[in-house]
C-alpha atoms as a PDB file:
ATOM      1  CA  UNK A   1      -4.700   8.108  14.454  1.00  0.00           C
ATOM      2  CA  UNK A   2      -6.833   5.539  12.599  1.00  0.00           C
ATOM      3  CA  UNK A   3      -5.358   4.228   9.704  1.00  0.00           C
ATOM      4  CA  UNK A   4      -7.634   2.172   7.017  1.00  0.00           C
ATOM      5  CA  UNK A   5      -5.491  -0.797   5.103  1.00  0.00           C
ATOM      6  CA  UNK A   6      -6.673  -1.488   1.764  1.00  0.00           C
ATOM      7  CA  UNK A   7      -6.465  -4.828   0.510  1.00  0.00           C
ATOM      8  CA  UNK A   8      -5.824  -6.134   4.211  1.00  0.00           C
ATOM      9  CA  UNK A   9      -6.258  -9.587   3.768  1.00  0.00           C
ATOM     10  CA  UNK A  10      -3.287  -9.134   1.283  1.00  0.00           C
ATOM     11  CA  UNK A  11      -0.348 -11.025   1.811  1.00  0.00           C
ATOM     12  CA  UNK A  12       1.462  -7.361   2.665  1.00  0.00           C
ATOM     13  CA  UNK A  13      -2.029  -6.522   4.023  1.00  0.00           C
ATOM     14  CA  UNK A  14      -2.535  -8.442   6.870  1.00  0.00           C
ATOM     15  CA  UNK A  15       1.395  -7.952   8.334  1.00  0.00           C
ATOM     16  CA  UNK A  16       0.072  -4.565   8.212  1.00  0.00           C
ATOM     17  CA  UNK A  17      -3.066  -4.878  10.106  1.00  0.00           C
ATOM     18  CA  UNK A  18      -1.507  -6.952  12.649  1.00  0.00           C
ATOM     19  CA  UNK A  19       1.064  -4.219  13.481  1.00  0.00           C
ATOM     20  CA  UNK A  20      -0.909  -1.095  13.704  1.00  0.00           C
ATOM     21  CA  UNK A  21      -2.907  -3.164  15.646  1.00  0.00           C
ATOM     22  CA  UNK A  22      -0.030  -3.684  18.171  1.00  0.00           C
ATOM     23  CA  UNK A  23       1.023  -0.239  17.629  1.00  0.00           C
ATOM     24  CA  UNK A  24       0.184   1.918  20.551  1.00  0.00           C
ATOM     25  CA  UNK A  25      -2.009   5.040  19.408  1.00  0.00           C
ATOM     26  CA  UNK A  26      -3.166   3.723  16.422  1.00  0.00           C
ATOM     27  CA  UNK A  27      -5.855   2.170  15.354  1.00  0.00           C
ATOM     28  CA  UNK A  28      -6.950   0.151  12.564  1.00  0.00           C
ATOM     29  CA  UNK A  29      -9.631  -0.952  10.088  1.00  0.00           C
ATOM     30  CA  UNK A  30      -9.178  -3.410   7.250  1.00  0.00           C
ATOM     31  CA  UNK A  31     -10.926  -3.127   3.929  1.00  0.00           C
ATOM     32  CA  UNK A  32     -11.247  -6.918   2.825  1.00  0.00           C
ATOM     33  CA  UNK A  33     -13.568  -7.799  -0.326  1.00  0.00           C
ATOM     34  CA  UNK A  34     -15.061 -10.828   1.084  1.00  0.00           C
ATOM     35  CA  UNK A  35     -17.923 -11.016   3.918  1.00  0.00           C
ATOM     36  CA  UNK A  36     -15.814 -14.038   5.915  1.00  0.00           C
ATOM     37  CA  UNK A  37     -12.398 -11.928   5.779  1.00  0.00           C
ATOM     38  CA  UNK A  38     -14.695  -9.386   7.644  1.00  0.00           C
ATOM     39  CA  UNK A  39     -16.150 -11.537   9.823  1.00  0.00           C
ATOM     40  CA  UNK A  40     -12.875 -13.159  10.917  1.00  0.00           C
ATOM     41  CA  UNK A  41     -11.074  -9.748  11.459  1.00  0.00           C
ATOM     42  CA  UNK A  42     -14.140  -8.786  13.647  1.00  0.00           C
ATOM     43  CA  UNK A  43     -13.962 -12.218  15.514  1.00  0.00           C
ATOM     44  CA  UNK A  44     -10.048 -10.938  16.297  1.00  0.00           C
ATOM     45  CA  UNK A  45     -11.591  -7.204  17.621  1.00  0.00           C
ATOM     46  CA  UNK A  46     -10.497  -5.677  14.592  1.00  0.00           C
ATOM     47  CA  UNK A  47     -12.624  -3.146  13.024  1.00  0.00           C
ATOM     48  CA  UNK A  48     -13.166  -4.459   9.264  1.00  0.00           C
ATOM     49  CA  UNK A  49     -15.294  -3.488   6.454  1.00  0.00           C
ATOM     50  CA  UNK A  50     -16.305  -5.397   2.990  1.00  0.00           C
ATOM     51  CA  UNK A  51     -15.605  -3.564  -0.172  1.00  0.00           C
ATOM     52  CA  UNK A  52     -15.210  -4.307  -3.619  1.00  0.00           C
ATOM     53  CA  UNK A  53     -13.119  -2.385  -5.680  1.00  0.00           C
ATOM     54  CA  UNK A  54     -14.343  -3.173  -8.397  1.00  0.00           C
ATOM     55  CA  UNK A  55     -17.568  -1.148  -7.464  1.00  0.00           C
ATOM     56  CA  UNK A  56     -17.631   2.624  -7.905  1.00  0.00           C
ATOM     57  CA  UNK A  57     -16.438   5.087  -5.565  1.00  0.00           C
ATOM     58  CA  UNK A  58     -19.881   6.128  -3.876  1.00  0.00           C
ATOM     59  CA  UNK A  59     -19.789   2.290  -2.935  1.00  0.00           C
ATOM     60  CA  UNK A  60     -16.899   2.818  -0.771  1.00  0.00           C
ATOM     61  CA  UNK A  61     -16.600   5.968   0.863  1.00  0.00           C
ATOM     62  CA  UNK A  62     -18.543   4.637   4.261  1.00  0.00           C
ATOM     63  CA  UNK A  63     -15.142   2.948   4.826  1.00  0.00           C
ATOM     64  CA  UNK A  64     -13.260   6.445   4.984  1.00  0.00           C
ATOM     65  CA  UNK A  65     -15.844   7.618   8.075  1.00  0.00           C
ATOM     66  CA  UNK A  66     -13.641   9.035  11.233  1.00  0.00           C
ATOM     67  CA  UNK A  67     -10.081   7.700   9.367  1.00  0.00           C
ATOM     68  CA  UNK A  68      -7.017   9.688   9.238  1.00  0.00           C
ATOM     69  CA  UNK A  69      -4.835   8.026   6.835  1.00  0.00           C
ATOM     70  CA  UNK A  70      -4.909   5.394   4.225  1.00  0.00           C
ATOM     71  CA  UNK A  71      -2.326   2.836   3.346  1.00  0.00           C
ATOM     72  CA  UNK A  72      -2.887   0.736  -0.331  1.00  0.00           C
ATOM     73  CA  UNK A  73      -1.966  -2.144  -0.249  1.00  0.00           C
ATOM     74  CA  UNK A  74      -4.043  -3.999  -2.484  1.00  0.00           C
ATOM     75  CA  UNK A  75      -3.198  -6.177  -5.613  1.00  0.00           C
ATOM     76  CA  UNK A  76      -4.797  -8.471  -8.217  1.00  0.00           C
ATOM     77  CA  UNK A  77      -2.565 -10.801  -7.568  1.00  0.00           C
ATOM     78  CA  UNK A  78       0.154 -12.606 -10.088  1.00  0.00           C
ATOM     79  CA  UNK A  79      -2.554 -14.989 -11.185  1.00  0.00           C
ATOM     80  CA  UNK A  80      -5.258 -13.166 -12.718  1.00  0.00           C
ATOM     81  CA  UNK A  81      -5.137 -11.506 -16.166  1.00  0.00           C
ATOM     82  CA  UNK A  82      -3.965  -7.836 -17.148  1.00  0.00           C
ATOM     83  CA  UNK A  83      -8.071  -7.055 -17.237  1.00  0.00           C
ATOM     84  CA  UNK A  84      -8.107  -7.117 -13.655  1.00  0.00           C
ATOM     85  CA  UNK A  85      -4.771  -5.467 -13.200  1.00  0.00           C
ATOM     86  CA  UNK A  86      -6.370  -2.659 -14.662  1.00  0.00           C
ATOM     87  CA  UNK A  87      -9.627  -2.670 -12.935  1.00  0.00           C
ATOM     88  CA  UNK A  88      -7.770  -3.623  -9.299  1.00  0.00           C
ATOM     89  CA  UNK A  89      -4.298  -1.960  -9.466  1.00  0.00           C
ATOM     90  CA  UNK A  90      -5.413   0.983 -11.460  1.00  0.00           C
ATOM     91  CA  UNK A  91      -8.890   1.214 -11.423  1.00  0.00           C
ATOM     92  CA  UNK A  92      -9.272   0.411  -8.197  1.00  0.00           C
ATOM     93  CA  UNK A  93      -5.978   2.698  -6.690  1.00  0.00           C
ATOM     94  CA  UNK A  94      -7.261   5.385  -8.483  1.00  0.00           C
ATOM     95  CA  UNK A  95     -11.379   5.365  -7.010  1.00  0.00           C
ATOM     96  CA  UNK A  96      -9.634   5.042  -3.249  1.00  0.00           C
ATOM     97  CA  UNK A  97      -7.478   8.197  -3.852  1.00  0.00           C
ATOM     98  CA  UNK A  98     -10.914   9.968  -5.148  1.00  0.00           C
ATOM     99  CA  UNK A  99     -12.667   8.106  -2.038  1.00  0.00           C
ATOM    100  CA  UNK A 100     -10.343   9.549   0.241  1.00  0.00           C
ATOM    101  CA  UNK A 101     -10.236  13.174  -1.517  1.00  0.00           C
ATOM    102  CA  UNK A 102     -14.264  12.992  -1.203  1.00  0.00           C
ATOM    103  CA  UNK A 103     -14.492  12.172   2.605  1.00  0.00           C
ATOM    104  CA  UNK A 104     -11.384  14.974   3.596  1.00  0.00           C
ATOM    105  CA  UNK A 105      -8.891  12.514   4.274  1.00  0.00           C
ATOM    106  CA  UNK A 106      -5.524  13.548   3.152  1.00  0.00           C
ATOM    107  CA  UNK A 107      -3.079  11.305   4.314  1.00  0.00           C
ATOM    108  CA  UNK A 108      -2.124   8.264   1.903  1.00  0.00           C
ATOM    109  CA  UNK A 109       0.362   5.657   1.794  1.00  0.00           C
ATOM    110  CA  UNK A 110       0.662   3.903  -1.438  1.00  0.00           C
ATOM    111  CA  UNK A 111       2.430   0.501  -1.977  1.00  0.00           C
ATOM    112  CA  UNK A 112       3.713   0.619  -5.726  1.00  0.00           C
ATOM    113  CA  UNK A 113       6.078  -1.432  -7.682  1.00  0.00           C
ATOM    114  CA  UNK A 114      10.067  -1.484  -7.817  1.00  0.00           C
ATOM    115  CA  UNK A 115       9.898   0.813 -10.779  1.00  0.00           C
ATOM    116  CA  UNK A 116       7.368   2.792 -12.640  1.00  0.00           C
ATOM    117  CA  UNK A 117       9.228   4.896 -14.964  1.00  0.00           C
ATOM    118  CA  UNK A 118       8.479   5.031 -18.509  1.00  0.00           C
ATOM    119  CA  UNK A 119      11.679   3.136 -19.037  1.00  0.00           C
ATOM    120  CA  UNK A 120      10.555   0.072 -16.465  1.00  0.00           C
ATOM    121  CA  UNK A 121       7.533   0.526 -18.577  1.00  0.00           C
ATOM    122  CA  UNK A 122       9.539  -0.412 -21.771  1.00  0.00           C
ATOM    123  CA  UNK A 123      11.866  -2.618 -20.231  1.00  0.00           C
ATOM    124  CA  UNK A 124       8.822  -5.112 -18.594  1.00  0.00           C
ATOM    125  CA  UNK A 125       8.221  -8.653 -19.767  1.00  0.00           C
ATOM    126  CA  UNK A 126       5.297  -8.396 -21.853  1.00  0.00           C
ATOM    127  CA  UNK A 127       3.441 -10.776 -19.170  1.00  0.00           C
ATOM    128  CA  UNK A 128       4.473  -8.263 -16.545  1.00  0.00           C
ATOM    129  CA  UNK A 129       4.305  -4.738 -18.375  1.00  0.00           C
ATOM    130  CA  UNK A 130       0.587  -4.197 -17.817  1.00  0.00           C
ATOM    131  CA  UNK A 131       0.916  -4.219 -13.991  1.00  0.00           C
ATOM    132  CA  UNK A 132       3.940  -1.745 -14.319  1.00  0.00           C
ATOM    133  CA  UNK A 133       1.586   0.174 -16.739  1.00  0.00           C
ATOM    134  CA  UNK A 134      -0.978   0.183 -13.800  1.00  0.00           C
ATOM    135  CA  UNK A 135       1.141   0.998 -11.422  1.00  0.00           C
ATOM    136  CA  UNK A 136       2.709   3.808 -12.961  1.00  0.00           C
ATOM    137  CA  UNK A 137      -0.357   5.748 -13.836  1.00  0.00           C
ATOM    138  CA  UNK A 138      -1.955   4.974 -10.184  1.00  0.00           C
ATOM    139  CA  UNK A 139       1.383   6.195  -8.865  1.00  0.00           C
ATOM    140  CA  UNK A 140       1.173   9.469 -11.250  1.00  0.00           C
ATOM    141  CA  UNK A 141      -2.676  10.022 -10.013  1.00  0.00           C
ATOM    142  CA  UNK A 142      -1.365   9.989  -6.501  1.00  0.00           C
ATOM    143  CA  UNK A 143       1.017  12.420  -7.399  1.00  0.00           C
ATOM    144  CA  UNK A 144      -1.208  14.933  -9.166  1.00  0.00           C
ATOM    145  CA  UNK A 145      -3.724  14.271  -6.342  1.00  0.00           C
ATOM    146  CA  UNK A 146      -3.589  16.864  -3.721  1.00  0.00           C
ATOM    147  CA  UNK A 147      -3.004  14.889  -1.201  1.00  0.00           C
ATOM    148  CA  UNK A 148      -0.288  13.681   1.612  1.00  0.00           C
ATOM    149  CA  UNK A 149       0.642  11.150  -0.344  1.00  0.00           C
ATOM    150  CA  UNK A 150       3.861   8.926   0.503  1.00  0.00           C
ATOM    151  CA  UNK A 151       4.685   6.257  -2.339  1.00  0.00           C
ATOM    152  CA  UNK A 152       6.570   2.712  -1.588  1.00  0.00           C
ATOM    153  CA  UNK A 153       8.911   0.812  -4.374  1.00  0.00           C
ATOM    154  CA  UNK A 154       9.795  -2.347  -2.425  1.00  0.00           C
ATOM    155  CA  UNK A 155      11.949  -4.741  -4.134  1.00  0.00           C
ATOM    156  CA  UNK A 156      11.428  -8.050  -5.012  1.00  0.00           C
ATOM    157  CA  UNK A 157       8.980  -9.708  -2.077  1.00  0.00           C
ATOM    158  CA  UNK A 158       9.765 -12.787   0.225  1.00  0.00           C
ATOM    159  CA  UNK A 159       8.014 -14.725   2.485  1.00  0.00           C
ATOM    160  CA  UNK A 160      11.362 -15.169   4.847  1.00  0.00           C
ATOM    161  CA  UNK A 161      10.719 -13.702   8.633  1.00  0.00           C
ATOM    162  CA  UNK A 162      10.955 -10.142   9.113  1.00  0.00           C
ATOM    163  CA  UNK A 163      14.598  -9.155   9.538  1.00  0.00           C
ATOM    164  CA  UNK A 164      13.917  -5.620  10.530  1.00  0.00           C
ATOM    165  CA  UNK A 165      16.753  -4.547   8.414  1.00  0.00           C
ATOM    166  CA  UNK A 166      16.577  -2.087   5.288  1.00  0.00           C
ATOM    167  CA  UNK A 167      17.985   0.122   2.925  1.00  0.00           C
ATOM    168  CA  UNK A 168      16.211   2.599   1.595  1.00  0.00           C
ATOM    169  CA  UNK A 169      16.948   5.511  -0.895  1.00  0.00           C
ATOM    170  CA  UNK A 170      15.083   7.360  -3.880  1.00  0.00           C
ATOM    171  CA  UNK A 171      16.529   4.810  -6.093  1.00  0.00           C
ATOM    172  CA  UNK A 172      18.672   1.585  -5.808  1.00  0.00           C
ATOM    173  CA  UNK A 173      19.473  -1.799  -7.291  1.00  0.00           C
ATOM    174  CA  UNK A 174      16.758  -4.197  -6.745  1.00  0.00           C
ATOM    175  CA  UNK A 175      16.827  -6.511  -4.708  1.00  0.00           C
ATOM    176  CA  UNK A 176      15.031  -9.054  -2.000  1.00  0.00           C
ATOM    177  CA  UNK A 177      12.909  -7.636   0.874  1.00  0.00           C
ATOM    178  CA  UNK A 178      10.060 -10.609   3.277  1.00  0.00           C
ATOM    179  CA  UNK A 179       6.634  -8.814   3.134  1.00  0.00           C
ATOM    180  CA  UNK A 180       7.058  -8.200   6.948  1.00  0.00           C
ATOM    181  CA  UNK A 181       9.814  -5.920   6.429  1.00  0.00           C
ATOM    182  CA  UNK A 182       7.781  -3.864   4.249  1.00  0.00           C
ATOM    183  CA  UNK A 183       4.858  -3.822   6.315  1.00  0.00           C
ATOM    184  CA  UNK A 184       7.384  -2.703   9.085  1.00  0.00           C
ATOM    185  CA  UNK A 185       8.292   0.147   6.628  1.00  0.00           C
ATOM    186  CA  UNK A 186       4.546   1.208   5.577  1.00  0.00           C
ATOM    187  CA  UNK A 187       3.693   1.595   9.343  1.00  0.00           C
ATOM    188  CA  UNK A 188       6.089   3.564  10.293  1.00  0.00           C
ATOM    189  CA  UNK A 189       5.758   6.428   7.349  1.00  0.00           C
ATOM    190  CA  UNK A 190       2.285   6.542   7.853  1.00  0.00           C
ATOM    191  CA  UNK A 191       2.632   8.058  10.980  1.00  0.00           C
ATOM    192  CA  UNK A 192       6.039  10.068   9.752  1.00  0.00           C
ATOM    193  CA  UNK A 193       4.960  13.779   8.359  1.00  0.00           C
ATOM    194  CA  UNK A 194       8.493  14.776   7.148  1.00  0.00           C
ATOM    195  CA  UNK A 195       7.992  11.826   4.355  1.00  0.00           C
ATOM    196  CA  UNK A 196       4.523  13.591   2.662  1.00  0.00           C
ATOM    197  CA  UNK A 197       5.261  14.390  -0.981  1.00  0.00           C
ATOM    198  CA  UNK A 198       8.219  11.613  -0.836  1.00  0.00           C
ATOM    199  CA  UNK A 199       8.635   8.259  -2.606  1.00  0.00           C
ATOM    200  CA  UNK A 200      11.683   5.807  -2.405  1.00  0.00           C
ATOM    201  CA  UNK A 201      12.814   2.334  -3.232  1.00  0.00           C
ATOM    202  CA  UNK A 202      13.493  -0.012  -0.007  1.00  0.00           C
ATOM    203  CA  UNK A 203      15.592  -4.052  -0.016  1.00  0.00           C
ATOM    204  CA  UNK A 204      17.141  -5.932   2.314  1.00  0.00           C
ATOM    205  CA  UNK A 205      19.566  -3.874   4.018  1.00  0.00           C
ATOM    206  CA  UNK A 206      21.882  -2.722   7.111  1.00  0.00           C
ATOM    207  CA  UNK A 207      19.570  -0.172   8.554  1.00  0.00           C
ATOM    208  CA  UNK A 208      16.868  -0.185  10.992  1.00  0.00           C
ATOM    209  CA  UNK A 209      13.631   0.878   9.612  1.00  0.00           C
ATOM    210  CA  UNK A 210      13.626   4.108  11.285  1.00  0.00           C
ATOM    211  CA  UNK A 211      17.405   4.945  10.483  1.00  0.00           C
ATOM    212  CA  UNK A 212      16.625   4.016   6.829  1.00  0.00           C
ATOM    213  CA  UNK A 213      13.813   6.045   6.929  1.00  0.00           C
ATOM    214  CA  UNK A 214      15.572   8.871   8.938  1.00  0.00           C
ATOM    215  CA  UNK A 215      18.378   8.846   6.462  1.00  0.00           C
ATOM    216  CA  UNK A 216      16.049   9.959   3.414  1.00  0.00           C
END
């Protein structure tokens, strides 16, 4: 299997790459959106490509050539404005699923937000509610896609060391969960078929990430 990360220089991102690199029959490439993020994956003898998603979706679909699956893990970040929330976390999401549907790849792993309901929708900060608006209309175009589509809420993220513990159900109370963790969770239901057509919530828990994952 050869799995492309999107938004792999991402602080999610690269835990990501850096497992399914270590992860014995899988490979990787890395979509970055700068030309020394490439060049430093490449120095590592990781396969990397430079795309901007800001561009349109003929601009990307060379990075879909021989890949199996896709994992999304790309943001605009907390410090940018809600016009590139919508032209990264929507925009963007939503020309990779189209990418992907182009080139005949039909396995995709999207990283989403705690909650995307209409009522998260209504209950966001105003500084916050555009990226739950993004989120929940990327996450709906996913849906409605045709794809193999898994969707990810993680809760709140952390830069603590992985713990390798989680619990994870179709819906929970929010709560903490390090970046590693999640990564952790994202490589592991890429490669799991019974999870297509699924999406659930994932903290901090009790479980292993294949017992948490086994328990859905």
């Amino acid at each position: 299997m050869k799995v492309l990360v999107i938004g792999a220089n991402g602080q999610v991102g690269q835990y990501v790459v850096n497992q399914l690199h270590e992860t014995p029959g899988v490979s990787v490439r890395a979509m970055v959106r700068k030309e020394e993020q490439q060049s430093a994956l490449l120095k590592r003898g990781i396969d990397a490509v430079c795309v901007d998603l800001e561009e349109e979706v003929t601009s990307m679909t060379h990075a879909y050539k021989d890949i199996d699956a896709v994992i999304f893990t790309a943001g605009s970040g907390p410090n940018t404005g809600a016009d590139k929330t919508m032209t990264i976390d929507l925009d963007g999401a939503i020309k990779t699923i189209e990418a992907a549907k182009q080139q005949g790849v039909k396995r995709y792993v999207m990283v989403s937000s705690f909650d995307t309901t209409r009522a998260a929708i209504q209950a966001a900060p105003e500084n916050f509610k555009p990226y739950v608006v993004a989120k929940h209309y990327a996450d709906d175009w996913l849906r409605r896609s045709g794809l193999d589509y898994t969707i990810i809420h993680p809760g709140r993220l952390t830069n603590e060391p992985a713990q390798g513990k989680v619990t994870i159900k179709e819906t929970i109370e929010i709560g903490n969960i390090p970046r590693a963790d999640v990564a952790s969770v994202l490589v592991e239901t890429v490669q799991n078929d019974r999870l297509i057509g699924r999406e659930f919530q994932v903290i901090s828990g009790d479980d292993t990430v294949m017992k948490g994952l086994k328990n859905l």
